[in-house]
PDB file of N, CA and C in Angstrom:
ATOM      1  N   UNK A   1       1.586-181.694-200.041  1.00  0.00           N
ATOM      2  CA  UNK A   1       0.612-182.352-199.204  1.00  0.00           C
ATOM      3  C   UNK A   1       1.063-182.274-197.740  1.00  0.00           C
ATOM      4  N   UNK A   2       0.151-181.988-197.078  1.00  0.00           N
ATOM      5  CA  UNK A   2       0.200-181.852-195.229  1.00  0.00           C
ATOM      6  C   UNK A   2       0.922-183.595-194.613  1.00  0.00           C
ATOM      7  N   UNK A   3       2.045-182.739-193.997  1.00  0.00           N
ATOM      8  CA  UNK A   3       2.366-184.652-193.198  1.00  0.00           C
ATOM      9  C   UNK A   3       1.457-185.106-192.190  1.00  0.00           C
ATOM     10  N   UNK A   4       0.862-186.538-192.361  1.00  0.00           N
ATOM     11  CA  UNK A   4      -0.003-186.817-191.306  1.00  0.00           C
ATOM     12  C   UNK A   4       0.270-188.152-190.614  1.00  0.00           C
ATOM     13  N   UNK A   5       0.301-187.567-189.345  1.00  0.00           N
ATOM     14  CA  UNK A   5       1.234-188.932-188.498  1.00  0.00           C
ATOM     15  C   UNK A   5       0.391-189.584-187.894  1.00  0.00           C
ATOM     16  N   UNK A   6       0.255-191.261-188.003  1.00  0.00           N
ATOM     17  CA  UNK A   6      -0.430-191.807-187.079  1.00  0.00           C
ATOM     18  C   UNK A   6      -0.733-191.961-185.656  1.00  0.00           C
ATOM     19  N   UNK A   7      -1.009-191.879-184.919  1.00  0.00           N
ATOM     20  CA  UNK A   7      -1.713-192.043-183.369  1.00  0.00           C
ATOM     21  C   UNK A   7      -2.399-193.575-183.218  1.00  0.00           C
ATOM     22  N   UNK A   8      -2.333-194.190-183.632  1.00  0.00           N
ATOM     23  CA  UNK A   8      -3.137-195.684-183.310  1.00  0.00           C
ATOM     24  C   UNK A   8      -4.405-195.883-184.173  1.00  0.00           C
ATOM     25  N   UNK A   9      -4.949-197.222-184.223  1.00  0.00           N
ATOM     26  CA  UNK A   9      -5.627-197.643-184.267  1.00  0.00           C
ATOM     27  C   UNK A   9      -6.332-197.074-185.764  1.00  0.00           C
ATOM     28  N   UNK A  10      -5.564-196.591-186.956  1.00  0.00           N
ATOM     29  CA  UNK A  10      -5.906-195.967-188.284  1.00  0.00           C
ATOM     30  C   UNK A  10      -6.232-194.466-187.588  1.00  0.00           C
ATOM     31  N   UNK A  11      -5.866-194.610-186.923  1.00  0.00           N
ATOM     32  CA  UNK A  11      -6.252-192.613-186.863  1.00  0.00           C
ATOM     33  C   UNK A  11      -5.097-191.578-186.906  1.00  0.00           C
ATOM     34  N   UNK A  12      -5.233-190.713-187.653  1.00  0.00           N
ATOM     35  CA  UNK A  12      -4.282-189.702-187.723  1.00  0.00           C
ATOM     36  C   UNK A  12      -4.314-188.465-187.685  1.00  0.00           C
ATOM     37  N   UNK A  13      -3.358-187.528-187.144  1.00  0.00           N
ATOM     38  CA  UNK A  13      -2.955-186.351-186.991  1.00  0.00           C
ATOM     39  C   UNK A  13      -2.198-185.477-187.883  1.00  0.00           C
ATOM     40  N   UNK A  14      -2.718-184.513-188.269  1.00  0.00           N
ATOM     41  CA  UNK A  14      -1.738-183.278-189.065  1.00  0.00           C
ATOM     42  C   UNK A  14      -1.008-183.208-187.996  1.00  0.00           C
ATOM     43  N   UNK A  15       0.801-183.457-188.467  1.00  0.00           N
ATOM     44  CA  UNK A  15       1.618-182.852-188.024  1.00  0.00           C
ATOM     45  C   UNK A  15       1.887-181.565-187.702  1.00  0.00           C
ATOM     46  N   UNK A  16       1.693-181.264-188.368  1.00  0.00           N
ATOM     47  CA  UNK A  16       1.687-178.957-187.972  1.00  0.00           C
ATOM     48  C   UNK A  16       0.815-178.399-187.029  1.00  0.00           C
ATOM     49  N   UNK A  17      -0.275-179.189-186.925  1.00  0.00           N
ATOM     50  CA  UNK A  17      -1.920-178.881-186.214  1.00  0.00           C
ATOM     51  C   UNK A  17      -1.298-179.002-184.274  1.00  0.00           C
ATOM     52  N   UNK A  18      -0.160-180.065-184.262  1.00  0.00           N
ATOM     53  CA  UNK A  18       0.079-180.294-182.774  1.00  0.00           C
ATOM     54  C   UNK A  18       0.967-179.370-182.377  1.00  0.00           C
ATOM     55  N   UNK A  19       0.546-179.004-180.713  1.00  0.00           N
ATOM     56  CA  UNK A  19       1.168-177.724-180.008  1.00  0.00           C
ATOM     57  C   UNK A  19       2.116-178.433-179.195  1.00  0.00           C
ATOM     58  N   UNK A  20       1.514-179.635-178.800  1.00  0.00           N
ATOM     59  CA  UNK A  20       2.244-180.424-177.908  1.00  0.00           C
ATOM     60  C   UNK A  20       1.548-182.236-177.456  1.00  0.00           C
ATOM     61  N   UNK A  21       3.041-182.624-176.762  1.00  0.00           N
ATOM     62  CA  UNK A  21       2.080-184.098-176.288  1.00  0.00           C
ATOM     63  C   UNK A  21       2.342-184.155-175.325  1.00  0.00           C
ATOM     64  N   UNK A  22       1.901-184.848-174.227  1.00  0.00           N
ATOM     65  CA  UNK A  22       1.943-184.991-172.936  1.00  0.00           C
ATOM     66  C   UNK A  22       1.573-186.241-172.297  1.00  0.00           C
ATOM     67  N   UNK A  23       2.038-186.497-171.272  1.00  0.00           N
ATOM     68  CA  UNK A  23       2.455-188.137-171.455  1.00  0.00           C
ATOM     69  C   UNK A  23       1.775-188.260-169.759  1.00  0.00           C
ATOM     70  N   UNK A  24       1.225-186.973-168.968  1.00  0.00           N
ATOM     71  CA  UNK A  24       0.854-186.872-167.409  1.00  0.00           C
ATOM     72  C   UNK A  24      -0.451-187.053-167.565  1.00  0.00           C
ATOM     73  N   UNK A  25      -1.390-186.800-166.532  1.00  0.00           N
ATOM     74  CA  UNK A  25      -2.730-187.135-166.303  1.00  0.00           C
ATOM     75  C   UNK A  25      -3.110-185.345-166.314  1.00  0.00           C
ATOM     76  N   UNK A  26      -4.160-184.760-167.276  1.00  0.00           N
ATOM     77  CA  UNK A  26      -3.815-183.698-166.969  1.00  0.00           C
ATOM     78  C   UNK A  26      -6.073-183.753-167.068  1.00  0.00           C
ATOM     79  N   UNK A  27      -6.499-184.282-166.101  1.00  0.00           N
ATOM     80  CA  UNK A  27      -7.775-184.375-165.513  1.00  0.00           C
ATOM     81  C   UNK A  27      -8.577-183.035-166.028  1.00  0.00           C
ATOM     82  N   UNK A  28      -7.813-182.207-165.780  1.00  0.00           N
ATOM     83  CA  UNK A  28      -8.565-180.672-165.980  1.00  0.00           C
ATOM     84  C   UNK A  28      -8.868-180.259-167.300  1.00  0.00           C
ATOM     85  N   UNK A  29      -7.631-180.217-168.037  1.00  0.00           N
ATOM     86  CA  UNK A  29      -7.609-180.124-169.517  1.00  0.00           C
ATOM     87  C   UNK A  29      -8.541-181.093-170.250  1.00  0.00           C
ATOM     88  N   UNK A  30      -8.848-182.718-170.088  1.00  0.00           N
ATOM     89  CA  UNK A  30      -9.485-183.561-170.284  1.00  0.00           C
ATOM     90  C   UNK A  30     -10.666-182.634-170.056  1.00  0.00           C
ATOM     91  N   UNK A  31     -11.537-182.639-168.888  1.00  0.00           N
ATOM     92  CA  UNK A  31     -12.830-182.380-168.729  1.00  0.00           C
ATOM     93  C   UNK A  31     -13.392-181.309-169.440  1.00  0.00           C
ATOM     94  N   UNK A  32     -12.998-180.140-169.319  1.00  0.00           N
ATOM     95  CA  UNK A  32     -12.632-178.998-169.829  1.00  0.00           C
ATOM     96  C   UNK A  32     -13.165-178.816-171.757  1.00  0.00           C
ATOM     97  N   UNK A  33     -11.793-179.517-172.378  1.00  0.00           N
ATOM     98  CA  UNK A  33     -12.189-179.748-173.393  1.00  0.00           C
ATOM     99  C   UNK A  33     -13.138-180.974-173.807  1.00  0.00           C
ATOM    100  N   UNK A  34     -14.082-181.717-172.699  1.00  0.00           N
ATOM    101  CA  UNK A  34     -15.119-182.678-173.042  1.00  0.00           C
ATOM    102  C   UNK A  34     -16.498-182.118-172.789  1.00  0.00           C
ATOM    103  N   UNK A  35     -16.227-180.945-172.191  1.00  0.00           N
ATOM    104  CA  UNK A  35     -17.380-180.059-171.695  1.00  0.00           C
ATOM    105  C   UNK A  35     -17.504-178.828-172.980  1.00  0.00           C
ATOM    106  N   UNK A  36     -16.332-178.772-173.714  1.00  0.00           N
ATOM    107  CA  UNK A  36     -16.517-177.972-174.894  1.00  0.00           C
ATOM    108  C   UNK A  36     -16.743-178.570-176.110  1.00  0.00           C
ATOM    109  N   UNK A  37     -16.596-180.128-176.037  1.00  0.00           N
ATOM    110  CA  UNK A  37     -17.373-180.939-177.424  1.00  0.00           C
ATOM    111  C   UNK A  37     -15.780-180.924-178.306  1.00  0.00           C
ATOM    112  N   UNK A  38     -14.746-180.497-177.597  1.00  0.00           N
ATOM    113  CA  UNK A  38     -13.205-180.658-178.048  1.00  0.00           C
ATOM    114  C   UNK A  38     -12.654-181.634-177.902  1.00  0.00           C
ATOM    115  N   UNK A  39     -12.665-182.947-177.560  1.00  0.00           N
ATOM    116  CA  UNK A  39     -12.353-184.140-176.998  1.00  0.00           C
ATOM    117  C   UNK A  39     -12.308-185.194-177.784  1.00  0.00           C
ATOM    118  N   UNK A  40     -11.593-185.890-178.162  1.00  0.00           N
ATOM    119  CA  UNK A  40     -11.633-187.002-179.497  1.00  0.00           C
ATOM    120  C   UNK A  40     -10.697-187.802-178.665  1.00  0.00           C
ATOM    121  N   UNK A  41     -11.675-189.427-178.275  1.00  0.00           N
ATOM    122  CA  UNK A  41     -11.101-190.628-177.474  1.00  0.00           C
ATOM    123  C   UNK A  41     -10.419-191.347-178.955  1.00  0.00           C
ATOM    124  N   UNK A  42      -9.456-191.410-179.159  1.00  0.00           N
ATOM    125  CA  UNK A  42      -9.170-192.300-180.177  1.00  0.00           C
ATOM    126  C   UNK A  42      -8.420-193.917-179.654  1.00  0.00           C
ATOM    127  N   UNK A  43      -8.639-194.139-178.299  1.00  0.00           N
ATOM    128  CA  UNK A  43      -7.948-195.210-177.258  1.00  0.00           C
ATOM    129  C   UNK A  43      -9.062-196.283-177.567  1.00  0.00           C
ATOM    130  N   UNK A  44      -9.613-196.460-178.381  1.00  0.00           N
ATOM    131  CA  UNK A  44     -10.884-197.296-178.219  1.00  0.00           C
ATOM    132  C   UNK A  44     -10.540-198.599-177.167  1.00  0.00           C
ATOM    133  N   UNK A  45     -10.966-197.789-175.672  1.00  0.00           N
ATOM    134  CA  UNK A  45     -11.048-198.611-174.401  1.00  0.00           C
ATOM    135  C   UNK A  45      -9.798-198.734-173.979  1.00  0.00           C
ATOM    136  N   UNK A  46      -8.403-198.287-174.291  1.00  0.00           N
ATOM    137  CA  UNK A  46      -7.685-198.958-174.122  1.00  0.00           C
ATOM    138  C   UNK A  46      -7.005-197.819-172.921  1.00  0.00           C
ATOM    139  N   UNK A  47      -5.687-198.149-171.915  1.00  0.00           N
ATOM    140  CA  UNK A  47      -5.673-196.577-171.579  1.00  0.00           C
ATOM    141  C   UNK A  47      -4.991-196.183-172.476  1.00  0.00           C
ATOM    142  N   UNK A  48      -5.154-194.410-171.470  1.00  0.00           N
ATOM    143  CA  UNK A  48      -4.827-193.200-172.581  1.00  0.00           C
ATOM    144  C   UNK A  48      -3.492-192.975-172.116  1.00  0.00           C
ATOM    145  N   UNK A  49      -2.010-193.294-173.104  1.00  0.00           N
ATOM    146  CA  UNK A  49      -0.839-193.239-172.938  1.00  0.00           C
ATOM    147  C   UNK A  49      -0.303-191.728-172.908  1.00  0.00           C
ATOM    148  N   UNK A  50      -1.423-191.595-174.045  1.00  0.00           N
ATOM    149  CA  UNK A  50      -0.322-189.937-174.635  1.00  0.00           C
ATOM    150  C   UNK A  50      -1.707-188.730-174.616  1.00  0.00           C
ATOM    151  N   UNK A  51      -1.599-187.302-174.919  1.00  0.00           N
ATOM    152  CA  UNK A  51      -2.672-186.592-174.653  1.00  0.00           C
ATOM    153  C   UNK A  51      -1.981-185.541-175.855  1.00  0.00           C
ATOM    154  N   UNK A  52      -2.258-185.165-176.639  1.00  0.00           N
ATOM    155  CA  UNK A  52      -1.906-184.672-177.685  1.00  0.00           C
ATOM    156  C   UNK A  52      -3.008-183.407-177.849  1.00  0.00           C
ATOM    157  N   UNK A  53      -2.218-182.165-177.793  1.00  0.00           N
ATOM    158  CA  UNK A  53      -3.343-180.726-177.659  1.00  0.00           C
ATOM    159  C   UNK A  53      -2.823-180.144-179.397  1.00  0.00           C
ATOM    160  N   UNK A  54      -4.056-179.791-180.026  1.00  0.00           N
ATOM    161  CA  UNK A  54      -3.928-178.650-181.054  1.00  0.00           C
ATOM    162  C   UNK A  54      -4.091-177.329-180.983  1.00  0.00           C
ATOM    163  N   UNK A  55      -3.813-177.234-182.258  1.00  0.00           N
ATOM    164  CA  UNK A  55      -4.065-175.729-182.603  1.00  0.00           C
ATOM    165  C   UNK A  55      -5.050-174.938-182.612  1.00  0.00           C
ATOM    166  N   UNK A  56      -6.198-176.166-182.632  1.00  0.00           N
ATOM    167  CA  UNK A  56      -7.193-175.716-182.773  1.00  0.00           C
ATOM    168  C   UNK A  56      -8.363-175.880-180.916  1.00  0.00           C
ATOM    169  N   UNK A  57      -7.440-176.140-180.239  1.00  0.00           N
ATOM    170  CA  UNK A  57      -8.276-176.303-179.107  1.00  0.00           C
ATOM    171  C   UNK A  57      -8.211-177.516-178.801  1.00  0.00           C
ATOM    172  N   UNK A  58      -8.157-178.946-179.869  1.00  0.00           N
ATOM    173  CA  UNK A  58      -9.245-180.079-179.484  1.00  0.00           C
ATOM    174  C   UNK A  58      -7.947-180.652-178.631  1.00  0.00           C
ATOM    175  N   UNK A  59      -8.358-181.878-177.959  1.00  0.00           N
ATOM    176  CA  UNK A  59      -7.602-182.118-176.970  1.00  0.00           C
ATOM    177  C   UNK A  59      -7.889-183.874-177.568  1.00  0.00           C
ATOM    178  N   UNK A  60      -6.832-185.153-178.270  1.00  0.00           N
ATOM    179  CA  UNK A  60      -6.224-186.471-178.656  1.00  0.00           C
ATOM    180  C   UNK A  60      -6.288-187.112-177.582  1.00  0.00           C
ATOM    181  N   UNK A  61      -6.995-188.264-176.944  1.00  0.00           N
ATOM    182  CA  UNK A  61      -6.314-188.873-176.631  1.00  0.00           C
ATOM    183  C   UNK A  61      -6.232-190.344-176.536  1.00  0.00           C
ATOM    184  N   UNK A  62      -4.643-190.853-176.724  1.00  0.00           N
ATOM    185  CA  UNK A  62      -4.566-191.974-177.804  1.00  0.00           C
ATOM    186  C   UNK A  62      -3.997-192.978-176.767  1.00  0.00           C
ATOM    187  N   UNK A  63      -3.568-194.189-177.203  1.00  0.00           N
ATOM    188  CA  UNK A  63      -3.322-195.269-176.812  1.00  0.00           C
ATOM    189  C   UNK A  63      -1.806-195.229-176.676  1.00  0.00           C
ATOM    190  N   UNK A  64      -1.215-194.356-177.702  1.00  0.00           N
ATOM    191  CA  UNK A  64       0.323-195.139-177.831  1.00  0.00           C
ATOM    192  C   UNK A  64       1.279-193.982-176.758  1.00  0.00           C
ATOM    193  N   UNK A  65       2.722-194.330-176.883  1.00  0.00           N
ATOM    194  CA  UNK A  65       3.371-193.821-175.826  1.00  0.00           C
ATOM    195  C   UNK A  65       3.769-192.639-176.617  1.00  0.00           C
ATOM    196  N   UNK A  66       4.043-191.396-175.672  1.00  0.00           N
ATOM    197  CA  UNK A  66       4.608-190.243-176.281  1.00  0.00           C
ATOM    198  C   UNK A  66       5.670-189.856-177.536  1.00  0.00           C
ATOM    199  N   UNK A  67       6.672-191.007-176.346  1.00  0.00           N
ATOM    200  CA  UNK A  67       8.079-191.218-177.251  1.00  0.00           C
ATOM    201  C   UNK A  67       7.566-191.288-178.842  1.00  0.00           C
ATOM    202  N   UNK A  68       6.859-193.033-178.792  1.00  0.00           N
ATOM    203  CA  UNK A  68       6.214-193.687-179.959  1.00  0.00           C
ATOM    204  C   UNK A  68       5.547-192.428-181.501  1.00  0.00           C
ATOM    205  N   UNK A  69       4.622-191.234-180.523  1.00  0.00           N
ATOM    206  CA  UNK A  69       3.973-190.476-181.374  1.00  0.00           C
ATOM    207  C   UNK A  69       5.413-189.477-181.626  1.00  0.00           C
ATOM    208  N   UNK A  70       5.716-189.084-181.317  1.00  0.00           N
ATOM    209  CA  UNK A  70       7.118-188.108-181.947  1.00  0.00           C
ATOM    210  C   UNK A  70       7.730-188.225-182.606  1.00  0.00           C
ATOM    211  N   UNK A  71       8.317-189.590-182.477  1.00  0.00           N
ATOM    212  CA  UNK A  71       8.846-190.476-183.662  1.00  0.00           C
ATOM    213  C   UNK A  71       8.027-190.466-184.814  1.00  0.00           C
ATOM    214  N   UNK A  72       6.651-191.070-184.628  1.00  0.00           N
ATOM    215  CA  UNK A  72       5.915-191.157-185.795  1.00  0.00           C
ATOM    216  C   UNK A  72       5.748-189.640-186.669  1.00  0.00           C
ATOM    217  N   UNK A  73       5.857-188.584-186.004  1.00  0.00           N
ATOM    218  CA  UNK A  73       5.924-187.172-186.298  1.00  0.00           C
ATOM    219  C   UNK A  73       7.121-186.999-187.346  1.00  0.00           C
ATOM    220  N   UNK A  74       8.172-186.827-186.341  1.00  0.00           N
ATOM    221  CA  UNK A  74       9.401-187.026-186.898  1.00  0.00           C
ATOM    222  C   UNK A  74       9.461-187.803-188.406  1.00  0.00           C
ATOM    223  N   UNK A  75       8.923-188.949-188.620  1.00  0.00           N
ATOM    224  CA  UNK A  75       8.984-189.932-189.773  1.00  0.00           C
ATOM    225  C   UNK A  75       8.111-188.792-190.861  1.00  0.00           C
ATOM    226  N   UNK A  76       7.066-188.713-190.270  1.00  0.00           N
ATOM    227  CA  UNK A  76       5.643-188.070-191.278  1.00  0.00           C
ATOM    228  C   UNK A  76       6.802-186.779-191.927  1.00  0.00           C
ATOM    229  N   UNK A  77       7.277-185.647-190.951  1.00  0.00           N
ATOM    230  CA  UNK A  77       8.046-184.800-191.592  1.00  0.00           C
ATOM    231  C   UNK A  77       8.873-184.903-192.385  1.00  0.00           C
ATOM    232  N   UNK A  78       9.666-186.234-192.304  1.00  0.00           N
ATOM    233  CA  UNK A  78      10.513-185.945-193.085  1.00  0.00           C
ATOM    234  C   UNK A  78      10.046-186.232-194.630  1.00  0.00           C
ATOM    235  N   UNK A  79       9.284-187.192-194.986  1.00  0.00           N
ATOM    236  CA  UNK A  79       8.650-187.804-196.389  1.00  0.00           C
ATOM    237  C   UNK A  79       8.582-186.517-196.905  1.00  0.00           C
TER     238      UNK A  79
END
């Protein structure tokens, strides 16, 4: 079975699916992939701590801190 790490608020991520996380304001990448229907707010209102890009294009972005999601990665892999 695929490891799947939480991001907040019951939502989760395939571990393997992430290219990277990013913890800066990256405005461009945001719009970009919201203008391509790639964009999944999973912060419901809250700010956006972490920005998490896939494999597949779509562009995360979540509530919790970077550190926080890596770890949770880290955990998901090892099970």
């Amino acid at each position: 079975m695929d490891p799947k790490s939480p991001i907040g608020f019951g939502n989760v991520v395939f571990a393997h699916r992430i290219v990277y996380i990013a913890s800066v304001p990256m405005k461009c990448l945001i719009e970009e992939a919201r203008g391509q229907n790639l964009l999944l707010d999973t912060t419901n209102g809250r700010k956006t701590r972490s920005i998490i890009q896939t494999d597949s294009g779509h562009v995360i972005l979540t509530p919790v801190d970077p550190d926080t999601v890596a770890q949770r990665i880290k955990i998901s892999t090892k099970s």
